[in-house]
Structures are given as structure tokens and as C-alpha cells.
C-alpha atoms as a PDB file:
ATOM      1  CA  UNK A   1     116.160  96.475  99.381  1.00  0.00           C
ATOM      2  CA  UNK A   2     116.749  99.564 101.192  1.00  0.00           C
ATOM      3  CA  UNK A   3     112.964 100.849  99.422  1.00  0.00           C
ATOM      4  CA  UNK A   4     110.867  98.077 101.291  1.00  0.00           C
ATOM      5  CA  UNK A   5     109.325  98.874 104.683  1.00  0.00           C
ATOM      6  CA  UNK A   6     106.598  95.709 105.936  1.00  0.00           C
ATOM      7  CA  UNK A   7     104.366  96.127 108.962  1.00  0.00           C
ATOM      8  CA  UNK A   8     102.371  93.954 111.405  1.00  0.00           C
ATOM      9  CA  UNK A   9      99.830  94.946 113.448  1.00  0.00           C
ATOM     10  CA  UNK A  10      99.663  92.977 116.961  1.00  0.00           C
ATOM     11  CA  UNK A  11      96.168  92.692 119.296  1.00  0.00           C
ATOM     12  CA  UNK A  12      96.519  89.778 121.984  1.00  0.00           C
ATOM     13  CA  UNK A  13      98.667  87.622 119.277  1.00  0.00           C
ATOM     14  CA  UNK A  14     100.439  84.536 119.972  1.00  0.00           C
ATOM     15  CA  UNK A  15     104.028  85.487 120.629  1.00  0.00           C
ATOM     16  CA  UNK A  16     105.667  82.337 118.780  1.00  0.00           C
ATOM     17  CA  UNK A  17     103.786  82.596 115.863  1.00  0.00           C
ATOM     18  CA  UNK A  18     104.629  86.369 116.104  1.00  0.00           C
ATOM     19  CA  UNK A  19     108.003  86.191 116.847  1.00  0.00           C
ATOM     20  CA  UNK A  20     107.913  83.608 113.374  1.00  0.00           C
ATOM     21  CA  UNK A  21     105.887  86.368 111.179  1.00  0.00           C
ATOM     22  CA  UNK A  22     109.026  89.228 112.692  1.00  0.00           C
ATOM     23  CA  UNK A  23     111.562  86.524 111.821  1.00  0.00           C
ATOM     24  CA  UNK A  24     110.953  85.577 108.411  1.00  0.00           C
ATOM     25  CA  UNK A  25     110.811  89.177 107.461  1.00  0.00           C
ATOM     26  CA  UNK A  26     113.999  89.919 108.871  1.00  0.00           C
ATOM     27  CA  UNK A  27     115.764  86.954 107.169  1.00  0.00           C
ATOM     28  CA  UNK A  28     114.420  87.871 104.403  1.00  0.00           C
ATOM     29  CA  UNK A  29     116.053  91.661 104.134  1.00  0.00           C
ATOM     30  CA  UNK A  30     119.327  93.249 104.774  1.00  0.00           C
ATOM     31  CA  UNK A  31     118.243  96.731 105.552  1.00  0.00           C
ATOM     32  CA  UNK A  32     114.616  96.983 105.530  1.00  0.00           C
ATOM     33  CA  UNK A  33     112.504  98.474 108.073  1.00  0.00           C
ATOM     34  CA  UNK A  34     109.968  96.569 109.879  1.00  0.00           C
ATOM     35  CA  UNK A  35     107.165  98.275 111.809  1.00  0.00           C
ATOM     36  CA  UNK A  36     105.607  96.570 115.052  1.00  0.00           C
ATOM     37  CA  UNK A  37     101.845  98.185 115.974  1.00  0.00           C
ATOM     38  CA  UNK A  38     100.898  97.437 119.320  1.00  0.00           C
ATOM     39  CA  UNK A  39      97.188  97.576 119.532  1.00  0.00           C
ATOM     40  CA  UNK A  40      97.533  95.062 122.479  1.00  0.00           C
ATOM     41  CA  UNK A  41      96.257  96.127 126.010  1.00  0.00           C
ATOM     42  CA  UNK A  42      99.953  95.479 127.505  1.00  0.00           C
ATOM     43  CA  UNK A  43     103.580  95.923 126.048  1.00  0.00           C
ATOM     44  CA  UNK A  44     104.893  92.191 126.397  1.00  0.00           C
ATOM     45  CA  UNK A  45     105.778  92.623 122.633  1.00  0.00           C
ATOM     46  CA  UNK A  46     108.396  94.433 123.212  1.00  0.00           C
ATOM     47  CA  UNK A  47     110.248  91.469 124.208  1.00  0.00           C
ATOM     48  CA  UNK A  48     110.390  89.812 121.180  1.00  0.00           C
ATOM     49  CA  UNK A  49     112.220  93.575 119.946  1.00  0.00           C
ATOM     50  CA  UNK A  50     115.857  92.602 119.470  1.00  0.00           C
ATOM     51  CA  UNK A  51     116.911  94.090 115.587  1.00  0.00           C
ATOM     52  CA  UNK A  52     117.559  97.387 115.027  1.00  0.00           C
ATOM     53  CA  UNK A  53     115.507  97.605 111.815  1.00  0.00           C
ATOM     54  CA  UNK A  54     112.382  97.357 114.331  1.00  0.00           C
ATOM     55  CA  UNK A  55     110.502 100.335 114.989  1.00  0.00           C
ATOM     56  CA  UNK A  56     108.073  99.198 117.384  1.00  0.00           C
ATOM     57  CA  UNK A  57     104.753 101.498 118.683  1.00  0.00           C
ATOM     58  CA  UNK A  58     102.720 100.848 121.821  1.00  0.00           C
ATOM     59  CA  UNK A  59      99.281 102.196 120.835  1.00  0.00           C
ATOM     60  CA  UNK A  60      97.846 101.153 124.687  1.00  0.00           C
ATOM     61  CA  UNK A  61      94.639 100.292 123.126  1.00  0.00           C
ATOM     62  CA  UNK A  62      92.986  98.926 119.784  1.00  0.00           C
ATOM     63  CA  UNK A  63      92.838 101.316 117.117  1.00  0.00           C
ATOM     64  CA  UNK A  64      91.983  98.805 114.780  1.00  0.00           C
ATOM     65  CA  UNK A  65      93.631  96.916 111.981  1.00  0.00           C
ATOM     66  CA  UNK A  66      93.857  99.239 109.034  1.00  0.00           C
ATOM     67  CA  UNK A  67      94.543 102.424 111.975  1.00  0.00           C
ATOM     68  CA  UNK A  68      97.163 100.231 113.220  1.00  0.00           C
ATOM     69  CA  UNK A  69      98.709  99.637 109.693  1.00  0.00           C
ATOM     70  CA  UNK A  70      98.417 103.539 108.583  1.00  0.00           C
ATOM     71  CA  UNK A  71     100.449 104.210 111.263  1.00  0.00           C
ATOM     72  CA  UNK A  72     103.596 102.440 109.868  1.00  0.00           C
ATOM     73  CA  UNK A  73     101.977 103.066 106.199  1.00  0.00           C
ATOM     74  CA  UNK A  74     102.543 106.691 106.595  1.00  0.00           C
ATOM     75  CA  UNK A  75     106.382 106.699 108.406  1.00  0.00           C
ATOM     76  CA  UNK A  76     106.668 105.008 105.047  1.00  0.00           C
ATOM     77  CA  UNK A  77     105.536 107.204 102.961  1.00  0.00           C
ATOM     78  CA  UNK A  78     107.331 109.999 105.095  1.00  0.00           C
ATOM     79  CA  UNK A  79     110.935 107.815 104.310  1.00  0.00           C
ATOM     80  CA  UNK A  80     110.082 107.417 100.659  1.00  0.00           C
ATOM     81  CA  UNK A  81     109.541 103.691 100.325  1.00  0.00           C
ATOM     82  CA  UNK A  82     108.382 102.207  97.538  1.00  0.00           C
ATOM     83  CA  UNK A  83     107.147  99.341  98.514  1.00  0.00           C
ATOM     84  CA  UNK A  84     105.155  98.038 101.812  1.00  0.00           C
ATOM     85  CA  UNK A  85     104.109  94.767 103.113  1.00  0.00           C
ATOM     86  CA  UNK A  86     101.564  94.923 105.459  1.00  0.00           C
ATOM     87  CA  UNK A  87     101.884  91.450 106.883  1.00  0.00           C
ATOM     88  CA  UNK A  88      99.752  89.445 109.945  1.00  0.00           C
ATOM     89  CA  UNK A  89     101.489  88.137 112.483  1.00  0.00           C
ATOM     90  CA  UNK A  90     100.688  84.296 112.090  1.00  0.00           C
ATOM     91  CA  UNK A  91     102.436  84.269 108.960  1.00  0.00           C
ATOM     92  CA  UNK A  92     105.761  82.826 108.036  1.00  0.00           C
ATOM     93  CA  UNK A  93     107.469  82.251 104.768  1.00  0.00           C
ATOM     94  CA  UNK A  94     111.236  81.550 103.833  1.00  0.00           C
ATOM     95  CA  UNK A  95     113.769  83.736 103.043  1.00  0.00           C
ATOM     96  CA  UNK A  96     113.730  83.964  99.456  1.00  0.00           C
ATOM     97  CA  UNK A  97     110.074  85.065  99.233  1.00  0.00           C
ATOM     98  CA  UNK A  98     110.529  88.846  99.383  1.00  0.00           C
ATOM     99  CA  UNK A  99     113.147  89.173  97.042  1.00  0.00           C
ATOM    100  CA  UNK A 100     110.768  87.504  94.356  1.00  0.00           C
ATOM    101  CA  UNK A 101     108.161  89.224  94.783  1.00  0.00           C
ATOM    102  CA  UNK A 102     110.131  92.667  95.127  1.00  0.00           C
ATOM    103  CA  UNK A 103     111.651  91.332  91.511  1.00  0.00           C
ATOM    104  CA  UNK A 104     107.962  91.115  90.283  1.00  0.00           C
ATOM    105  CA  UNK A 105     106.864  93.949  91.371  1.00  0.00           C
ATOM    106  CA  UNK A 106     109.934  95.948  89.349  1.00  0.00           C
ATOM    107  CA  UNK A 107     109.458  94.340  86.416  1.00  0.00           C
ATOM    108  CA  UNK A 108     105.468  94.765  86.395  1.00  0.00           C
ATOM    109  CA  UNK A 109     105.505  98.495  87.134  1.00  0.00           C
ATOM    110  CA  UNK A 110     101.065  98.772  86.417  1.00  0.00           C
ATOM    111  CA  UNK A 111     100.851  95.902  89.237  1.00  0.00           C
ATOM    112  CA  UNK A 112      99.670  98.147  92.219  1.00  0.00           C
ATOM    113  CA  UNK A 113      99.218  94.794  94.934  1.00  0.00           C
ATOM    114  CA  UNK A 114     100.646  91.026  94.809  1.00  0.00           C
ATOM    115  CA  UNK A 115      99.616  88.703  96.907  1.00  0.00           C
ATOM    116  CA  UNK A 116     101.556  85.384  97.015  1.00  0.00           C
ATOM    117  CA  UNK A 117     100.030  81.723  97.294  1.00  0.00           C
ATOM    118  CA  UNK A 118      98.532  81.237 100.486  1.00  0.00           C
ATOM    119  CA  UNK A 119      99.099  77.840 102.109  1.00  0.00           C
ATOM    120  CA  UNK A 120      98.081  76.466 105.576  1.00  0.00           C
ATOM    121  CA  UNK A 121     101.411  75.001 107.668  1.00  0.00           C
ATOM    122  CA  UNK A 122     100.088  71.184 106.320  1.00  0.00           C
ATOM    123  CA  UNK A 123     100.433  72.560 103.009  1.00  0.00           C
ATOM    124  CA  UNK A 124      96.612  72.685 101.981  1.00  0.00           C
ATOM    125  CA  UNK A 125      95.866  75.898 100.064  1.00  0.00           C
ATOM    126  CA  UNK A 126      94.161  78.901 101.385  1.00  0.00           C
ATOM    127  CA  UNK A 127      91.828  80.040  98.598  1.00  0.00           C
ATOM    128  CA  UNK A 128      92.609  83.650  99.204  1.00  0.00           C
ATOM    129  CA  UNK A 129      91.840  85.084  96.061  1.00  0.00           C
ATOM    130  CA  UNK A 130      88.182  86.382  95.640  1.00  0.00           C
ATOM    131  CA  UNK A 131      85.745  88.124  93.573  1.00  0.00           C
ATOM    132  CA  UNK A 132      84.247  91.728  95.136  1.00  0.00           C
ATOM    133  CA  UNK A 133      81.623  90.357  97.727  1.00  0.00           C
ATOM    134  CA  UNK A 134      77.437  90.800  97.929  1.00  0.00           C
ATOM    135  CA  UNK A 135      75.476  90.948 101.259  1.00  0.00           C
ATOM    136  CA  UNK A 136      74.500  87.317 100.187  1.00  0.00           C
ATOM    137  CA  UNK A 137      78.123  85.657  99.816  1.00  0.00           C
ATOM    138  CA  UNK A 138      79.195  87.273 102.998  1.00  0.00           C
ATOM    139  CA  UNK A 139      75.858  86.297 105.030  1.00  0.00           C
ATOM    140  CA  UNK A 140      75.950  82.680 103.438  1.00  0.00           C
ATOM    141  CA  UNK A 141      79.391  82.281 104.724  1.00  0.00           C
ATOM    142  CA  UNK A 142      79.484  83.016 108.021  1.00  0.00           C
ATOM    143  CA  UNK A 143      76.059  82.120 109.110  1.00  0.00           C
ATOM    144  CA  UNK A 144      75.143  79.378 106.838  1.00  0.00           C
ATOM    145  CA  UNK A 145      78.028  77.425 106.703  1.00  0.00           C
ATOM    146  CA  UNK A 146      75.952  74.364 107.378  1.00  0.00           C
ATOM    147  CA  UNK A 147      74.337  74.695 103.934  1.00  0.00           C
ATOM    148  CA  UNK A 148      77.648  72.268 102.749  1.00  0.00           C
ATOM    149  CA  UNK A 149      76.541  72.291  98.946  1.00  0.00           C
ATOM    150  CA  UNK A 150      75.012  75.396  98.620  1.00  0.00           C
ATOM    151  CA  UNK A 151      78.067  77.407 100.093  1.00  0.00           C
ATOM    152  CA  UNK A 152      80.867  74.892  98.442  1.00  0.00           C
ATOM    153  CA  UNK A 153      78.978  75.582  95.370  1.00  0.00           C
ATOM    154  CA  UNK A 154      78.573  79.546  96.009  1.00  0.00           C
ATOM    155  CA  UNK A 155      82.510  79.330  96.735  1.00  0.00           C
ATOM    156  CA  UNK A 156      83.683  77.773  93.694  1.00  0.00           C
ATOM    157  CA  UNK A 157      83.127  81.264  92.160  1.00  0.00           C
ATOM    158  CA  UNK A 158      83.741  83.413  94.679  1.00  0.00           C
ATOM    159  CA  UNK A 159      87.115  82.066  95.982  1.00  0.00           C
ATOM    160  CA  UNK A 160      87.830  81.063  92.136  1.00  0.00           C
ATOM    161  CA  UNK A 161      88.388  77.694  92.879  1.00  0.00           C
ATOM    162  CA  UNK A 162      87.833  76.700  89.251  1.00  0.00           C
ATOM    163  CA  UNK A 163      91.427  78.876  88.722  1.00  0.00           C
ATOM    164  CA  UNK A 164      93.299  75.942  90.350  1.00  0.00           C
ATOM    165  CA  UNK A 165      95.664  78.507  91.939  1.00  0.00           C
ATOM    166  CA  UNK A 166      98.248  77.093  89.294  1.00  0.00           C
ATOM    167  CA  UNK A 167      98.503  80.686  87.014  1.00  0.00           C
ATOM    168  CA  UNK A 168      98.751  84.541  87.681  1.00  0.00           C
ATOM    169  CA  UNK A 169      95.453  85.927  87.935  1.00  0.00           C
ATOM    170  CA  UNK A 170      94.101  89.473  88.415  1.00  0.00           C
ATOM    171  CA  UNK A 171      91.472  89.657  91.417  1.00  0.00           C
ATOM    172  CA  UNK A 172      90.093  92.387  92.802  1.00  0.00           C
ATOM    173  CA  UNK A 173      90.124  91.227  96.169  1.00  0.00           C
ATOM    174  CA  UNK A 174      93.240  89.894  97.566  1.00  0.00           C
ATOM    175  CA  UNK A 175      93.517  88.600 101.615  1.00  0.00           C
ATOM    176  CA  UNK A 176      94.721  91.440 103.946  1.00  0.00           C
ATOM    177  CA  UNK A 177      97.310  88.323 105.423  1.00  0.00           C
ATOM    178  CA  UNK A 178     100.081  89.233 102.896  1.00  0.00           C
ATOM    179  CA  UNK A 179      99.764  92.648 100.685  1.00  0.00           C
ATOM    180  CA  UNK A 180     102.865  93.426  98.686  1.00  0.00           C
ATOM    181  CA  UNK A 181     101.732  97.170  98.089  1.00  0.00           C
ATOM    182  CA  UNK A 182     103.215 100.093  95.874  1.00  0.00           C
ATOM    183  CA  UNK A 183     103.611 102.710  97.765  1.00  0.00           C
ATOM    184  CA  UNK A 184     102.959 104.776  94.654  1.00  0.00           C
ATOM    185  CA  UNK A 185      99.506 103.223  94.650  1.00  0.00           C
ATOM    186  CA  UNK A 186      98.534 104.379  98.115  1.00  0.00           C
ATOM    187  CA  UNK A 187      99.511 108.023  97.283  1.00  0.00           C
ATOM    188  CA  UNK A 188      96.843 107.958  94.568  1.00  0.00           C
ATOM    189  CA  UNK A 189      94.010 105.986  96.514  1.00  0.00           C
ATOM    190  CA  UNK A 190      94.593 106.532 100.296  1.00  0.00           C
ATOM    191  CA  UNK A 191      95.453 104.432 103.054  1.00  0.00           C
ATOM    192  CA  UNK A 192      93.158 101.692 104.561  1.00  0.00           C
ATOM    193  CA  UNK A 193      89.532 103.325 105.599  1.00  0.00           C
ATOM    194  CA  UNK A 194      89.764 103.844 109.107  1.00  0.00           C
ATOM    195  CA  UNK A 195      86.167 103.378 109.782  1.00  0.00           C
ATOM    196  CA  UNK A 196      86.479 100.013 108.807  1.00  0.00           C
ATOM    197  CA  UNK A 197      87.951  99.014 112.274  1.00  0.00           C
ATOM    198  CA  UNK A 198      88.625  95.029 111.443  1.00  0.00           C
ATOM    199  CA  UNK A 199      87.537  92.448 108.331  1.00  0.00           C
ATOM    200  CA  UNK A 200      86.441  94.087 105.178  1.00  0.00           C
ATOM    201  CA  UNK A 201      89.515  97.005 105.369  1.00  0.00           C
ATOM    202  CA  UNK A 202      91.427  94.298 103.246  1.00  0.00           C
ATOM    203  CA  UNK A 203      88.859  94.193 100.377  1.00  0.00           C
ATOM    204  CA  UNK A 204      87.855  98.173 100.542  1.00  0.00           C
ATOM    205  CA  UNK A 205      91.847  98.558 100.049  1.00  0.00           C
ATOM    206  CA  UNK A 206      92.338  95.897  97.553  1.00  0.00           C
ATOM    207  CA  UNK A 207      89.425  97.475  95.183  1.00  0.00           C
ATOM    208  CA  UNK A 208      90.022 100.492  95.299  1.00  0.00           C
ATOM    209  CA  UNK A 209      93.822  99.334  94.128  1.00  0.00           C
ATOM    210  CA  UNK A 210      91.845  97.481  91.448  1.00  0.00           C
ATOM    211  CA  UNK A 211      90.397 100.563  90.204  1.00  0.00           C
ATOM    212  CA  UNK A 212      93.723 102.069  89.026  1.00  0.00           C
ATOM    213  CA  UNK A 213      95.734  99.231  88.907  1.00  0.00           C
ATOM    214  CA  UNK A 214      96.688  95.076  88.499  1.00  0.00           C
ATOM    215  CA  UNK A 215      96.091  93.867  91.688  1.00  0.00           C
ATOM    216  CA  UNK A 216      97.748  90.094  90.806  1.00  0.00           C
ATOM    217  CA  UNK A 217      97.318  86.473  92.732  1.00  0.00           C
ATOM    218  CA  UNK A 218     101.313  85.572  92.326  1.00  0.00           C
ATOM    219  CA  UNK A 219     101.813  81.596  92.666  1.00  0.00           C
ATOM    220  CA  UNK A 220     105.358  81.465  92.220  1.00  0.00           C
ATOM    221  CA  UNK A 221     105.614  82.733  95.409  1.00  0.00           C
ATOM    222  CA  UNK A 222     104.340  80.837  98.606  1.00  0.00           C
ATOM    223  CA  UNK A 223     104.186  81.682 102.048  1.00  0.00           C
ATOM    224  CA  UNK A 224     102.072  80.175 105.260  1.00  0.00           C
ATOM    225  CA  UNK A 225      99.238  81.133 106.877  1.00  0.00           C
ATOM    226  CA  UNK A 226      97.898  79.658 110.302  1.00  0.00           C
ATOM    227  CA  UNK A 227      94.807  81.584 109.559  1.00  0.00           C
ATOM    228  CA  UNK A 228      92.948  81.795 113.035  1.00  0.00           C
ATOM    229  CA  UNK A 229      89.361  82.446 111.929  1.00  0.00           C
ATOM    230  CA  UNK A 230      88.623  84.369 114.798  1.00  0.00           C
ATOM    231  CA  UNK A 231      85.269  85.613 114.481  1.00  0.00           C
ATOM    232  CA  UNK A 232      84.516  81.926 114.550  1.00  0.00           C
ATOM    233  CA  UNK A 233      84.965  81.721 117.987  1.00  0.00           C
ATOM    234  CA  UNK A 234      84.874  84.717 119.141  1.00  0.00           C
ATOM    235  CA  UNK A 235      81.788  87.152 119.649  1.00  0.00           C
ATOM    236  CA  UNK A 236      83.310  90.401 120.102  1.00  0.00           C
ATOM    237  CA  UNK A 237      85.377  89.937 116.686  1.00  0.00           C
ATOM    238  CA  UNK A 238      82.406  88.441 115.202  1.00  0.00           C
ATOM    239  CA  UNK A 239      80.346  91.755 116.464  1.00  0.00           C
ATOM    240  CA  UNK A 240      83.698  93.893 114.648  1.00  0.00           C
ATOM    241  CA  UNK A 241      83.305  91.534 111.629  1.00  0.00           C
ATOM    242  CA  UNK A 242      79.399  92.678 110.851  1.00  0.00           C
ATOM    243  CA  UNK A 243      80.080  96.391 111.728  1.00  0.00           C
ATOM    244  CA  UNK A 244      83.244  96.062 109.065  1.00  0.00           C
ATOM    245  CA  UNK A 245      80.836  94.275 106.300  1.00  0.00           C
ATOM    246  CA  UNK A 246      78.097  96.753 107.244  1.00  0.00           C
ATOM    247  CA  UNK A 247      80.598  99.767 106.118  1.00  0.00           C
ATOM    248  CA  UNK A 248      81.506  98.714 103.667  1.00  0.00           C
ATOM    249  CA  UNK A 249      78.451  97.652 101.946  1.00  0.00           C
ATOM    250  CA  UNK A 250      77.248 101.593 103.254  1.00  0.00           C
ATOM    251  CA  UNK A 251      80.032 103.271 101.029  1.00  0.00           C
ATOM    252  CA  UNK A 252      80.073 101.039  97.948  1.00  0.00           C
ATOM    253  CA  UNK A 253      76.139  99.501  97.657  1.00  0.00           C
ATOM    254  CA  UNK A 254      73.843  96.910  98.970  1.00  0.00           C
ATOM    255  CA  UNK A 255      72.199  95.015  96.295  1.00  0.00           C
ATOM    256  CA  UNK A 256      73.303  97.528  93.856  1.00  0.00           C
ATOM    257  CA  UNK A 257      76.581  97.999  92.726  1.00  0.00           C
ATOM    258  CA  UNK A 258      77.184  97.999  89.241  1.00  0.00           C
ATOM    259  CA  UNK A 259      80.790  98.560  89.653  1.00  0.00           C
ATOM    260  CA  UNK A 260      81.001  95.609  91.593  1.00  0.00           C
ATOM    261  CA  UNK A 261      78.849  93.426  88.836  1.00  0.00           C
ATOM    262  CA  UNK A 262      81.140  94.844  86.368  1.00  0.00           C
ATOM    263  CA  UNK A 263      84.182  93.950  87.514  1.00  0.00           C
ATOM    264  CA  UNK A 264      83.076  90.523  88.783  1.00  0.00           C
ATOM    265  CA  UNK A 265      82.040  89.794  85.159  1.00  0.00           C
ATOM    266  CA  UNK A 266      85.488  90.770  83.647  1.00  0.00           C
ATOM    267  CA  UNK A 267      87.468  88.472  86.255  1.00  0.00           C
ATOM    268  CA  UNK A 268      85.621  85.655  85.750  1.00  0.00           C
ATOM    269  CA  UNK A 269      85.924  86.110  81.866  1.00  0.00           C
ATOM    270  CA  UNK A 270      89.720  86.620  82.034  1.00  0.00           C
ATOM    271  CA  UNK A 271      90.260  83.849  84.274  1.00  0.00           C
ATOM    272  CA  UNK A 272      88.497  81.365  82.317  1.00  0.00           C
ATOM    273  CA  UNK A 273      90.293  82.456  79.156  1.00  0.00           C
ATOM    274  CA  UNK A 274      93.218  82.699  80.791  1.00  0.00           C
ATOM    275  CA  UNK A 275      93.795  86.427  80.096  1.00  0.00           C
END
């Protein structure tokens, strides 16, 4: 697959489950190049740099995570790629993954971005696959996840739960943890927004795709995800999540979007008649 390139992007990350995310990719590949972002305030990274096919970047401070994965996103463009993986670095999958999904991707030439099933190490499944959000799912979610009902009944739709994750589905927002991109995609839409410094570039990027594209949940692929949550715990990245979601919601509507509404509808009807 000498027309695959994958990045990660790197702030403060856990070097094992790092140096996991680098090695599965490069198992995975002959050839392929694999771009390390640094947005980290120190270079220890570099250590776990040992493979030629690395082409690693010390940014020597945080330019953010869609910044960070433009960087590598254009060097790929520059060498002619056709396909990117921008991957995070607590990820880890097996050896066979890429080549699937590389196959899919060939023979489904309108799919623009695959994402692959999503599962936690225990093997419980990371319901990745969402519809476009409103002010109301994303405020519900993160500040009233006591509200157990109300939100696990507000997330049966909006994480498609009632799919069962069994079948191939086209969603118009697919996780940033794992996005199988054509390159040829990119060139018509852009790269990631840059003012969208981190949470929310993933689902700007993935409609957008949408727009011109399939953008398709893959299940026969699966890969792991330790899936941090940091914003949970953390109030800086929870301050970066609500400037990310207030962006966003600035460049594509508030309560009105009838794009959004629109496209909503038609995944929800395809999904439930298994279109």
C-alpha cells in the first residue's frame, strides 16, 4: 500500500498506549508512511521513533488537533496519497485491519470516509456512529448526564443504538478516533477547520465529507479504543470542548439548521429500512 499515509497527533499522551496506536499501524503496512505530530510541551516522543517510515514533527506547543493533523494531511497530499488515516494515539487494532478497509475503500470508489467498529479493550462497543448534533444533544450530554433516562433515551437516536452496529450504515458523523479518508475527498472539501482547536473538528470534517460523499460505519472491521474522555476530568479540555461546540454551532446554525434536520431525517429513514 505504497498510496496510504496515517497520522497521529500526540499532546501529553500515554507513551504505551502510544507506542501500541504507532505499532499496529506499522504491522499493519509494508511501506506506508506514518506521521507523528508533536503538540506535546517536550520531545520524549521521539523515543518511541525507531522505523524509518516515521516522519515525526516537534510542534513545541499545541496547535491543536485538526492543526496538528493538517500538518501530516498536507505532506500527503504533497506525495500523492490516496488515502489517509488520521488515527489517535490510544488506539490499537490487528494487523489485518488496514488492508480491509483499504480493500473497501477501492471497491466503493463514492465512499469519501470509513470508520471501522469501535470497541473498548473489554470488548463492549463504542457507539461511535452519530447523527449531526443540536445545542441540546451536546448540552444534555455533557452536563446532564445525571438525567439517566432522559439522556439514554436522547442517545438511542443520536448514537443510533437502535442500528445494533451489526450492518453498514451511512452517518454523517463518524468519531475523529479512526478516519479512513480519501484523499480525493479532502481536495474537494478542505482539511480539518483550524479554528476548531479540539472536539467538534471530527464532526465539521465528517459533514462536510457527507455533503459530497458516503461517509460509511464499516463493521467488518474492528479496532480498539481506550477512549479517555478527557474533558470529563479535565477543565482546561472541557473549557477547549465548549469553545469547539461553540464554533461550530457559529458556522453551521444554532437552533436552525435545516441542512442538519434534513440530513438527520434521511439517516434515520435509511437506517431503519435498511437502505
Amino acid at each position: 500500500m505504497h498510496d496510504l499515509s496515517a497520522s497521529i497527533v500526540v499532546y501529553k499522551s500515554n507513551l504505551k498506549m502510544l507506542s501500541e496506536a504507532i505499532s499496529s499501524f506499522l504491522a499493519a503496512t509494508a511501506v506506508s508512511k506514518l506521521y507523528i505530530i508533536d503538540n506535546s510541551p517536550t520531545n520524549e516522543v521521539k523515543n518511541l521513533i525507531n522505523d524509518p517510515r516515521i516522519e515525526y514533527t516537534f510542534n513545541n506547543k499545541n496547535v491543536g488537533f485538526g492543526a496538528g493533523h493538517n500538518i501530516a494531511l498536507k505532506k500527503a497530499l504533497k506525495a500523492g496519497v490516496l488515502y489517509h488515516i488520521a488515527i489517535n494515539p490510544d488506539v490499537y487494532f490487528d494487523k489485518h485491519s488496514i488492508k480491509k478497509l483499504y480493500d473497501f475503500m477501492e471497491s466503493n470508489q463514492e465512499v469519501g470516509l470509513c470508520m471501522p467498529k469501535v470497541l473498548y479493550p473489554d470488548g463492549r462497543l463504542q457507539p461511535l456512529c452519530k447523527l449531526l448534533p443540536t445545542p441540546k444533544i451536546l448540552i444534555t450530554r455533557r452536563f446532564l448526564f445525571f438525567l439517566n433516562e432522559f439522556l439514554a433515551k436522547q442517545n438511542y437516536h443520536y448514537e443510533l443504538q437502535f442500528s445494533g452496529y451489526n450492518k453498514m450504515m451511512d452517518v454523517p458523523f463518524l468519531s475523529g478516533c479512526f478516519m479512513f479518508l480519501r484523499m480525493e475527498s479532502l481536495k474537494k472539501i478542505g482539511l480539518f477547520d483550524e479554528r476548531i482547536f479540539l472536539y467538534s473538528e471530527d464532526v465539521d470534517l465528517s459533514r462536510r465529507i457527507h455533503k459530497h460523499y458516503r461517509t460509511v460505519f464499516n463493521p467488518d472491521v474492528t479496532i480498539y479504543h481506550y477512549h479517555q474522555r478527557g474533558s470529563y476530568k479535565n477543565r482546561l479540555l472541557l473549557l477547549h470542548n465548549i469553545r469547539s461546540a461553540i464554533r461550530y454551532f457559529n458556522k453551521w446554525g444554532w437552533l436552525f439548521d435545516k441542512e442538519r434536520d434534513l440530513i438527520n431525517q434521511r439517516t434515520l429513514v435509511r437506517i431503519a429500512n435498511g437502505i
